[in-house]
C-alpha atoms as a PDB file:
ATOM      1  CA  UNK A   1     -16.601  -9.297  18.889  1.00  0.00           C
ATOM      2  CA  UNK A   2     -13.975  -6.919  19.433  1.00  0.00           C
ATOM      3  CA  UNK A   3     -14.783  -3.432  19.865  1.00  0.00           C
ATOM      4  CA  UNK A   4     -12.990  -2.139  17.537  1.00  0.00           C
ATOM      5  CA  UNK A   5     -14.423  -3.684  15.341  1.00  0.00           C
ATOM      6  CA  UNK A   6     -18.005  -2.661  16.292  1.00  0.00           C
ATOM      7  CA  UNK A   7     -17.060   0.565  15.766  1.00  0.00           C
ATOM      8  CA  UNK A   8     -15.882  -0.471  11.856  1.00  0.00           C
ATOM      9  CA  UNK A   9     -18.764  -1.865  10.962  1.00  0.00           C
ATOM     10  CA  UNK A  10     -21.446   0.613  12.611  1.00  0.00           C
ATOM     11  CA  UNK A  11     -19.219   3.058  10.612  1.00  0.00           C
ATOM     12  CA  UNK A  12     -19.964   0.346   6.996  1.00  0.00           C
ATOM     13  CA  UNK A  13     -23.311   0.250   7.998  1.00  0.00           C
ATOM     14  CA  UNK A  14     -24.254   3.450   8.242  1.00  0.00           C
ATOM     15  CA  UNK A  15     -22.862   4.451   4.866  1.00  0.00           C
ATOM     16  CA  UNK A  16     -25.835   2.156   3.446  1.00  0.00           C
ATOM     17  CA  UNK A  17     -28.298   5.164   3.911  1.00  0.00           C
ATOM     18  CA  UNK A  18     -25.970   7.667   1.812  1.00  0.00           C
ATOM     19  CA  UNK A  19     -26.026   5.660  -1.420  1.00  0.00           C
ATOM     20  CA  UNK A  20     -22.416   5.310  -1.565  1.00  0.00           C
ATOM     21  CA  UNK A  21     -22.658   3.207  -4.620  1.00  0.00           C
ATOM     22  CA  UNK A  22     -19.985   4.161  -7.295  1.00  0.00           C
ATOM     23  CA  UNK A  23     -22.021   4.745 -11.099  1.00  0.00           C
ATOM     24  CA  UNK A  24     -20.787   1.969 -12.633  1.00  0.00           C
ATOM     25  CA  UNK A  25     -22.643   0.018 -10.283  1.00  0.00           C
ATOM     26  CA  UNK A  26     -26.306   1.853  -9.622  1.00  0.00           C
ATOM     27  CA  UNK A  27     -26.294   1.634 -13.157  1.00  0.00           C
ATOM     28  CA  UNK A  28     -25.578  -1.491 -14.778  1.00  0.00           C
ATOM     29  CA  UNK A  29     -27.548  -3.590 -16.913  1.00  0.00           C
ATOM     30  CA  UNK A  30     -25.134  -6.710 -17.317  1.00  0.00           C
ATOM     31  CA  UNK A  31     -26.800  -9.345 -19.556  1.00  0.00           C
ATOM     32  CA  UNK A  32     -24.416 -12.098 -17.982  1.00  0.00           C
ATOM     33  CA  UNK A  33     -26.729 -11.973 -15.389  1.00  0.00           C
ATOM     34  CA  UNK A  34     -29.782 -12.847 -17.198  1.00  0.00           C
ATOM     35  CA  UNK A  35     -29.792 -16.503 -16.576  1.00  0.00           C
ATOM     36  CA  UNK A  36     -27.453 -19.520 -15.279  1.00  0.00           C
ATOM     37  CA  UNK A  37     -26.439 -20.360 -18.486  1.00  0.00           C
ATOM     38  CA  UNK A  38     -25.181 -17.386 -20.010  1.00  0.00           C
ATOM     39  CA  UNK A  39     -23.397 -16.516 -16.679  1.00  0.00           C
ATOM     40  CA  UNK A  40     -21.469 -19.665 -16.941  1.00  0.00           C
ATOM     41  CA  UNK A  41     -20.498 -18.821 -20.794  1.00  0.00           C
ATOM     42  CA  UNK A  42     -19.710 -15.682 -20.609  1.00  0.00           C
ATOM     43  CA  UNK A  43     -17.269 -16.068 -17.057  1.00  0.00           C
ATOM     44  CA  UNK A  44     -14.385 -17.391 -18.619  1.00  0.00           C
ATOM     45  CA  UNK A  45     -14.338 -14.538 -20.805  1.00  0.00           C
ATOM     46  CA  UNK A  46     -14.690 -11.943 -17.873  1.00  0.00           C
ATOM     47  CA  UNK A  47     -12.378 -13.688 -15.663  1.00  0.00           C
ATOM     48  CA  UNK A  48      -9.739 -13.614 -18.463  1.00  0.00           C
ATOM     49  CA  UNK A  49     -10.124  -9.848 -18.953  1.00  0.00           C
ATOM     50  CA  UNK A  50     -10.306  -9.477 -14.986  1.00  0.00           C
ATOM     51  CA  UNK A  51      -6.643 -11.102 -15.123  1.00  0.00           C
ATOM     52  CA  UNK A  52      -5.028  -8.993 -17.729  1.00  0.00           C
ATOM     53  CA  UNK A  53      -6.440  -5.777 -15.843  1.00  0.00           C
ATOM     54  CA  UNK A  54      -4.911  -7.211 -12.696  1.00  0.00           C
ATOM     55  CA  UNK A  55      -1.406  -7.349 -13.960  1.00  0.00           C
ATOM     56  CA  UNK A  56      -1.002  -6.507 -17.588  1.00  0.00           C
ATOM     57  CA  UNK A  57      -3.006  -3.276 -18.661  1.00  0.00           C
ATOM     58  CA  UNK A  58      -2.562   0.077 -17.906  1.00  0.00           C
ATOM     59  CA  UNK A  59      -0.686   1.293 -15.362  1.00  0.00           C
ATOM     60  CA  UNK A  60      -0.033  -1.792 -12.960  1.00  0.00           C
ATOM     61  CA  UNK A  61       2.993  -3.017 -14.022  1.00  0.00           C
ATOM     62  CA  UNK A  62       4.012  -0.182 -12.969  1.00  0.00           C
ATOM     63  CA  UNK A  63       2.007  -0.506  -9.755  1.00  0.00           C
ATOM     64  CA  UNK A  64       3.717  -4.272  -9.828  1.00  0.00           C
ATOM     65  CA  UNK A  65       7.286  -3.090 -10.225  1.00  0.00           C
ATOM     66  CA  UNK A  66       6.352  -0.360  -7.449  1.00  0.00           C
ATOM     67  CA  UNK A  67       5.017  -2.795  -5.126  1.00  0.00           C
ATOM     68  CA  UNK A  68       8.008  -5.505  -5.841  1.00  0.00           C
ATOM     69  CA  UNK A  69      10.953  -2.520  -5.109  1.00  0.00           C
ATOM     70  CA  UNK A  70       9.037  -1.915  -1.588  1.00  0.00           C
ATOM     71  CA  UNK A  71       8.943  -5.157  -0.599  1.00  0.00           C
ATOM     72  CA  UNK A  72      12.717  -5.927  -1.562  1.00  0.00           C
ATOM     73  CA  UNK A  73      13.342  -2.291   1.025  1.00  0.00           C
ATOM     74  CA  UNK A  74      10.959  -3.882   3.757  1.00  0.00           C
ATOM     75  CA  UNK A  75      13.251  -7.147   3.891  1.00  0.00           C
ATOM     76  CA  UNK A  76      15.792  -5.793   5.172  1.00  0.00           C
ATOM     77  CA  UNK A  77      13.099  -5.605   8.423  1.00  0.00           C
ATOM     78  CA  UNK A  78      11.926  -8.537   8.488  1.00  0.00           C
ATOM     79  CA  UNK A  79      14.876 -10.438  11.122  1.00  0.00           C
ATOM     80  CA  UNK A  80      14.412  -7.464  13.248  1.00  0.00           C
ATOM     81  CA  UNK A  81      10.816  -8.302  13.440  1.00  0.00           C
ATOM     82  CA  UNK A  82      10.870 -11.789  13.849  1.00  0.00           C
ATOM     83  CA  UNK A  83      13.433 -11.255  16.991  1.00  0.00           C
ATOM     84  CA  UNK A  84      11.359  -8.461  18.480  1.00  0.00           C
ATOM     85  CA  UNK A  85       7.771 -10.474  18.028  1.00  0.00           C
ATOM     86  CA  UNK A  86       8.511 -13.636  18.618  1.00  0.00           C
ATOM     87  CA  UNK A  87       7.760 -13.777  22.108  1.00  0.00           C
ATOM     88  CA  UNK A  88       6.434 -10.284  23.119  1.00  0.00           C
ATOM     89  CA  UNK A  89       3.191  -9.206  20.665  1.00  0.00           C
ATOM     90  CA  UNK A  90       2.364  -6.311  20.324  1.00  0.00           C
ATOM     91  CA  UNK A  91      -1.202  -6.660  20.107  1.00  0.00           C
ATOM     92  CA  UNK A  92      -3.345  -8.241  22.988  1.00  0.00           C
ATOM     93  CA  UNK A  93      -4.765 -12.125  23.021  1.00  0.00           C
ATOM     94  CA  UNK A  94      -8.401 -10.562  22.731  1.00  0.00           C
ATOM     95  CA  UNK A  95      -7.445  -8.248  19.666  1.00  0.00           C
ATOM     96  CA  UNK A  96      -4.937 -11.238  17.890  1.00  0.00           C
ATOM     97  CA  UNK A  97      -7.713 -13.200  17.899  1.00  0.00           C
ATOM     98  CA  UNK A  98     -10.223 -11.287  16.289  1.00  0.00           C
ATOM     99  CA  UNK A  99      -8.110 -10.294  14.340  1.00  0.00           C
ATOM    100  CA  UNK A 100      -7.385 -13.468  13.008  1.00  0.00           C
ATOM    101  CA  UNK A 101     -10.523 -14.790  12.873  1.00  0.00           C
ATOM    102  CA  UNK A 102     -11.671 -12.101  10.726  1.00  0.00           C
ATOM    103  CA  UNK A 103      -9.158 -12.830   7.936  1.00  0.00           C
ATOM    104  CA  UNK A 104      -8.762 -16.785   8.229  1.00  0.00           C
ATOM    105  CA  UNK A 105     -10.022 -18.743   5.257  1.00  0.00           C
ATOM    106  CA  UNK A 106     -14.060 -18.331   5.633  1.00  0.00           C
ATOM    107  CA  UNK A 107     -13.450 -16.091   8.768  1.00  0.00           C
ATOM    108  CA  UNK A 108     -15.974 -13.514  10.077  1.00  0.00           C
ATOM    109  CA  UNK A 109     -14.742 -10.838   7.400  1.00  0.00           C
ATOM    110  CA  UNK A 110     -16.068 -12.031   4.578  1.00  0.00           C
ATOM    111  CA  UNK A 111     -19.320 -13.054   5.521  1.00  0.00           C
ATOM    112  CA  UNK A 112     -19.345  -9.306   7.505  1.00  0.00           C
ATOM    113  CA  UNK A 113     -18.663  -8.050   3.824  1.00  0.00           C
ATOM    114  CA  UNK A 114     -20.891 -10.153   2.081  1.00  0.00           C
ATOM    115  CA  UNK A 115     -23.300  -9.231   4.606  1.00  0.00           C
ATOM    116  CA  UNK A 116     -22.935  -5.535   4.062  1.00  0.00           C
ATOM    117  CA  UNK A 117     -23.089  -5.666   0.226  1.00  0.00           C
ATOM    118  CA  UNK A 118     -26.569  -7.454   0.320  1.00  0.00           C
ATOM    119  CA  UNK A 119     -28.113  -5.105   2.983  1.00  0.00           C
ATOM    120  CA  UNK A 120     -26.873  -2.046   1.391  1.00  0.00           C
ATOM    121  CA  UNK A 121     -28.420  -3.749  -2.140  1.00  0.00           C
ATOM    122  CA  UNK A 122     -31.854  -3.841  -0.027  1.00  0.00           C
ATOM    123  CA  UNK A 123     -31.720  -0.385   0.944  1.00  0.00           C
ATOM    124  CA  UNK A 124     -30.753   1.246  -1.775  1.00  0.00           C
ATOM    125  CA  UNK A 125     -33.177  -0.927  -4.109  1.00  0.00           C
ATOM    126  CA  UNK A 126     -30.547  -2.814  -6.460  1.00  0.00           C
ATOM    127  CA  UNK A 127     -31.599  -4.202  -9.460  1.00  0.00           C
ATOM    128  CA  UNK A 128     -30.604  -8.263 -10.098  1.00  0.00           C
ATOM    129  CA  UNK A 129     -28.133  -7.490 -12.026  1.00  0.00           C
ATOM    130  CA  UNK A 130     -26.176  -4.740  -9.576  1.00  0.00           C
ATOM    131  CA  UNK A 131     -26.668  -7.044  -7.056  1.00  0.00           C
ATOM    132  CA  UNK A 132     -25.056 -10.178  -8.307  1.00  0.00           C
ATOM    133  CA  UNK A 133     -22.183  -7.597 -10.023  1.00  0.00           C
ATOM    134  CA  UNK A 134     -21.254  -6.483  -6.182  1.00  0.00           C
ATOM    135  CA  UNK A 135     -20.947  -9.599  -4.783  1.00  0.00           C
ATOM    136  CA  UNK A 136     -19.758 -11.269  -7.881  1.00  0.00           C
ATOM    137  CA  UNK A 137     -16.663  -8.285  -7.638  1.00  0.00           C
ATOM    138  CA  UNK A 138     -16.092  -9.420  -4.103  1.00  0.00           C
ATOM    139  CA  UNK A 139     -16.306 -13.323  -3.981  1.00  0.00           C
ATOM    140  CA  UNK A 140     -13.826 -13.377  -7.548  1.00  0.00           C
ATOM    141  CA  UNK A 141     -11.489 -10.725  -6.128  1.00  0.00           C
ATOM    142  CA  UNK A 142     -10.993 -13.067  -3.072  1.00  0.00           C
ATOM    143  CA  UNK A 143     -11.069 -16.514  -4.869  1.00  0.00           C
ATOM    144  CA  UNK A 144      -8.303 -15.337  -7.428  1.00  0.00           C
ATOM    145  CA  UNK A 145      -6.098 -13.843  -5.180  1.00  0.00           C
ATOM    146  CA  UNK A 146      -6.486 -16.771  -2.621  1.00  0.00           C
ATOM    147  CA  UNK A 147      -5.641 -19.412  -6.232  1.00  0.00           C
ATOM    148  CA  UNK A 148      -2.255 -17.204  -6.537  1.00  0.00           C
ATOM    149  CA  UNK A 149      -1.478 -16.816  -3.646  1.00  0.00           C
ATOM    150  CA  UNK A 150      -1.766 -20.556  -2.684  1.00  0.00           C
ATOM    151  CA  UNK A 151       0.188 -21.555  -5.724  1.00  0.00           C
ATOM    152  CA  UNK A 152       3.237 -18.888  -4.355  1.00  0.00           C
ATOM    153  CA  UNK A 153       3.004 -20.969  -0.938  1.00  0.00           C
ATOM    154  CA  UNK A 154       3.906 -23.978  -2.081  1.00  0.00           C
ATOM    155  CA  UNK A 155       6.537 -23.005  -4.755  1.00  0.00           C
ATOM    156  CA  UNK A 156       8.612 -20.717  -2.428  1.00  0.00           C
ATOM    157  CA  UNK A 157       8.049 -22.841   1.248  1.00  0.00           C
ATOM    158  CA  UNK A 158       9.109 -19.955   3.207  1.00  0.00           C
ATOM    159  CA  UNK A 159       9.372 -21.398   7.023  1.00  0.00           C
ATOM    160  CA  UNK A 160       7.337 -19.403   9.407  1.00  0.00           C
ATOM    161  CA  UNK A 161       8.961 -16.853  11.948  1.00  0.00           C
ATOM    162  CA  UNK A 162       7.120 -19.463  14.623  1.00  0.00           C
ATOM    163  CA  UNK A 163       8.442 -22.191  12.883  1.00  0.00           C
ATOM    164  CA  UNK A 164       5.070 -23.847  13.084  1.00  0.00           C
ATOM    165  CA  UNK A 165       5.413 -25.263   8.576  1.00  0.00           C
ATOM    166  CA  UNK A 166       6.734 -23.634   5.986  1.00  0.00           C
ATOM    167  CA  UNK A 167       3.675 -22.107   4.245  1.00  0.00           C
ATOM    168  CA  UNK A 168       4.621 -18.522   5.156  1.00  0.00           C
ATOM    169  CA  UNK A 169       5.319 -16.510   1.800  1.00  0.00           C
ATOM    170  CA  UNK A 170       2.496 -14.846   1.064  1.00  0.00           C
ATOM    171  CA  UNK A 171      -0.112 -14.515   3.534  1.00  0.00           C
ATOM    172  CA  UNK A 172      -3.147 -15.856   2.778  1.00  0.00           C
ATOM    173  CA  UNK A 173      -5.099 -13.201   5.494  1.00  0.00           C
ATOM    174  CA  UNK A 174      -3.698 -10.425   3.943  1.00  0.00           C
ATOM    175  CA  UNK A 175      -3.996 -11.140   0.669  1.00  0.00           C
ATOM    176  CA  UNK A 176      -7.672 -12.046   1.176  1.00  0.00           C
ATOM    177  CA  UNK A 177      -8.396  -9.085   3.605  1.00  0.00           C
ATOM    178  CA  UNK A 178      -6.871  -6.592   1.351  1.00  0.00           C
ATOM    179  CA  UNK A 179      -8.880  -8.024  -1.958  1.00  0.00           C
ATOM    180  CA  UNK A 180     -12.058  -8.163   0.320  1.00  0.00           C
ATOM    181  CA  UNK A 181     -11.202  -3.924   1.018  1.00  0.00           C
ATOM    182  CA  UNK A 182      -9.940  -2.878  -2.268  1.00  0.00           C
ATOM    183  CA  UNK A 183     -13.428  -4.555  -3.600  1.00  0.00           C
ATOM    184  CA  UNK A 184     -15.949  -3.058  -1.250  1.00  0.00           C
ATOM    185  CA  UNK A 185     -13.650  -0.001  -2.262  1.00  0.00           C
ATOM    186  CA  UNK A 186     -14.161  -0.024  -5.864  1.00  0.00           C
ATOM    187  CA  UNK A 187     -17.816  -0.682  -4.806  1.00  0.00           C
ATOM    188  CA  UNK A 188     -18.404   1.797  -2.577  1.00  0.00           C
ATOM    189  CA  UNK A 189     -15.641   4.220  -3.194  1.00  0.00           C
ATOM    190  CA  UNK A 190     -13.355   5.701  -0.068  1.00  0.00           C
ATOM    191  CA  UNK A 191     -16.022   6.232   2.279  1.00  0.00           C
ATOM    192  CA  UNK A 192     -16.455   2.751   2.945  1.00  0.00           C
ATOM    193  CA  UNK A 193     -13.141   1.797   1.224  1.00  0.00           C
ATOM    194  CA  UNK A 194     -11.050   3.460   4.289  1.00  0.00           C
ATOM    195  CA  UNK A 195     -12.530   1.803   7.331  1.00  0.00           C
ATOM    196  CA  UNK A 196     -12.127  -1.367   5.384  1.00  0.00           C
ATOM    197  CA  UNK A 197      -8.845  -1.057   4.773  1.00  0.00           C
ATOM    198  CA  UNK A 198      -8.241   0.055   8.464  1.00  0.00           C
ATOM    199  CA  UNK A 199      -9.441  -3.785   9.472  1.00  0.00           C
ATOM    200  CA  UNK A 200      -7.390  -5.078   6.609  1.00  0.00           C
ATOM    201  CA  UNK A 201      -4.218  -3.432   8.062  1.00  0.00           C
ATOM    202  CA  UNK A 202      -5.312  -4.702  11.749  1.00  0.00           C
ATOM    203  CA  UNK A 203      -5.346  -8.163   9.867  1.00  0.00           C
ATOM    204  CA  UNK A 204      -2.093  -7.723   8.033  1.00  0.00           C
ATOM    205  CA  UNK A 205      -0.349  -6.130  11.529  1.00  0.00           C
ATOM    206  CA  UNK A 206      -1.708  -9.218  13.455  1.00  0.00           C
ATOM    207  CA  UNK A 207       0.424 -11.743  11.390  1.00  0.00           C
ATOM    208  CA  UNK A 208       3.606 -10.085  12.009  1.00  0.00           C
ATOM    209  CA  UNK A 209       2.611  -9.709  15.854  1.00  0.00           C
ATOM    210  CA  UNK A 210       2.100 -12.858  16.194  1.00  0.00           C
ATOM    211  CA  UNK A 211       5.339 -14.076  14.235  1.00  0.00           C
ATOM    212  CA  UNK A 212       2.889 -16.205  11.658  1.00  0.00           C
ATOM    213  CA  UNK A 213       4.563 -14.407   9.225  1.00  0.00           C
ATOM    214  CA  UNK A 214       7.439 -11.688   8.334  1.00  0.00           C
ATOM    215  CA  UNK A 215       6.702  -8.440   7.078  1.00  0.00           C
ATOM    216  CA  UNK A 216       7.306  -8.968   3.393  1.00  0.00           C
ATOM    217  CA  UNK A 217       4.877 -11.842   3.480  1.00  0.00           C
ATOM    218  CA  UNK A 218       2.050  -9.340   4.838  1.00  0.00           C
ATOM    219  CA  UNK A 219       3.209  -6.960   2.134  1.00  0.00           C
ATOM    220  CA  UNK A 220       3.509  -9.247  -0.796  1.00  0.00           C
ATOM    221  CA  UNK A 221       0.070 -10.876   0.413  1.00  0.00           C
ATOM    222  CA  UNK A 222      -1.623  -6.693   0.422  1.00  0.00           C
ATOM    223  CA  UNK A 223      -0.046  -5.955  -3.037  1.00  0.00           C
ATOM    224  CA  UNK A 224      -1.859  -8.984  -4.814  1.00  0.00           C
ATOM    225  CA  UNK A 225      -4.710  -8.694  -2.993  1.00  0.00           C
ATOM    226  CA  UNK A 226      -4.775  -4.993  -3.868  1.00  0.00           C
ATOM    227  CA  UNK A 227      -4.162  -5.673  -7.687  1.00  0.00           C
ATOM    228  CA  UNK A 228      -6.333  -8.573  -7.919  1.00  0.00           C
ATOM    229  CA  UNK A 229      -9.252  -6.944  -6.880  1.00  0.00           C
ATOM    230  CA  UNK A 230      -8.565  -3.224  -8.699  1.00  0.00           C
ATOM    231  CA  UNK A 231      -8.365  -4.952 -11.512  1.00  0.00           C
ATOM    232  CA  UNK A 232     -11.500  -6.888 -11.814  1.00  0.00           C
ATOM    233  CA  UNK A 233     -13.638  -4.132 -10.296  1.00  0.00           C
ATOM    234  CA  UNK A 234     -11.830  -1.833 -13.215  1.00  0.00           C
ATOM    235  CA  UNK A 235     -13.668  -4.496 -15.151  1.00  0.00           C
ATOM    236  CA  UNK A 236     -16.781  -3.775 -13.672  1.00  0.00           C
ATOM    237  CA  UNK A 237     -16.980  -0.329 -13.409  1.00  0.00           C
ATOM    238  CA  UNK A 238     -16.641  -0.053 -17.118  1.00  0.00           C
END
């Protein structure tokens, strides 16, 4: 593992023995999680009102419209990229691979996260119920955004700056990385919300650096991951 990220997580770890918890979570009581069955019947429900928060109720259509003016600015980048990465990265062969590994569909990242949710749950003595709501939080957050953003790649078929298919617009890293560190940060709060979002921008930088995709890709991939997951953890923190 890269150093770098050693550092990163030694940093998430030791955060566990600070009960960084935010209060919606050390003190639920969520009845969904009683049993199986009323889990299952009360999820369509919750994933419903997840979605609306994501990109409907209070202020992030306004977050959306934000997001959607940047990326339009950062276009007018992204040829200048593509010439200046495609064959001279910026990051090293040891770092681009981490890096990509970590934010790759079932890479190292999310079971790192997972990971950290369920020890810090140990530590700090969760409940069932705050438990299940942390990692429920994370694994939705990164399933929904991953569902949207899959159904953008193959409406649009932007080609690669590599040219390798045409599955470029958004990225499916970024979005995931940045849903995985907006979660842990609506978790957790900034304390652990910061170094994850330092990997997630490692992640994000690594796709243009290694001309998988352009920058607006990387940018439109952050922005849903970023709403997906604020959203739905809005949803639990109430």
């Amino acid at each position: 593992m890269n150093r770098f990220y050693k550092y990163i997580l030694l940093i998430l770890i030791f955060t566990t023995s600070k009960g960084y918890s935010q209060s919606g979570f050390s003190n639920i009581s969520d009845e969904r999680f009683s049993d199986v069955n009323h889990w299952i019947k009360s999820y369509p429900h919750h994933i419903i009102g997840g979605a609306e928060n994501s990109f409907l109720k209070n202020e992030t259509p306004y977050k959306l419209i934000a997001g959607a003016s940047a990326i339009i600015i950062l276009s007018n980048y992204d040829q200048d990229l593509k010439d200046k990465f495609l064959n001279k990265p910026f990051f090293s062969n040891g770092l681009s691979k981490q890096a990509d590994n970590f934010g790759k569909t079932f890479g190292w990242g999310y079971f790192a996260g997972a990971g950290f949710i369920t020890l810090e749950s140990i530590i700090s003595k969760n409940n069932r119920s705050q438990y299940f709501s942390k990692m429920e939080l994370m694994l939705e957050s990164i399933a929904v955004t991953q569902v949207i953003t899959q159904m953008l790649k193959m409406t649009v078929k932007r080609e690669r700056p590599n040219q390798s298919d045409n599955h470029s617009f958004p990225s499916g890293h970024s979005s995931s990385v940045f849903a995985l560190a907006t979660s842990l940060n609506g978790i957790y709060g900034w304390k652990v919300g910061v170094p994850a979002f330092i990997c997630a921008s490692v992640v994000g930088a690594q796709r243009v650096s290694s001309s998988s995709h352009y920058l607006t890709d990387v940018a439109t991939g952050a922005l849903i991951g970023y709403l997906v997951a604020e959203g739905f953890a809005q949803l639990h923190n109430k």
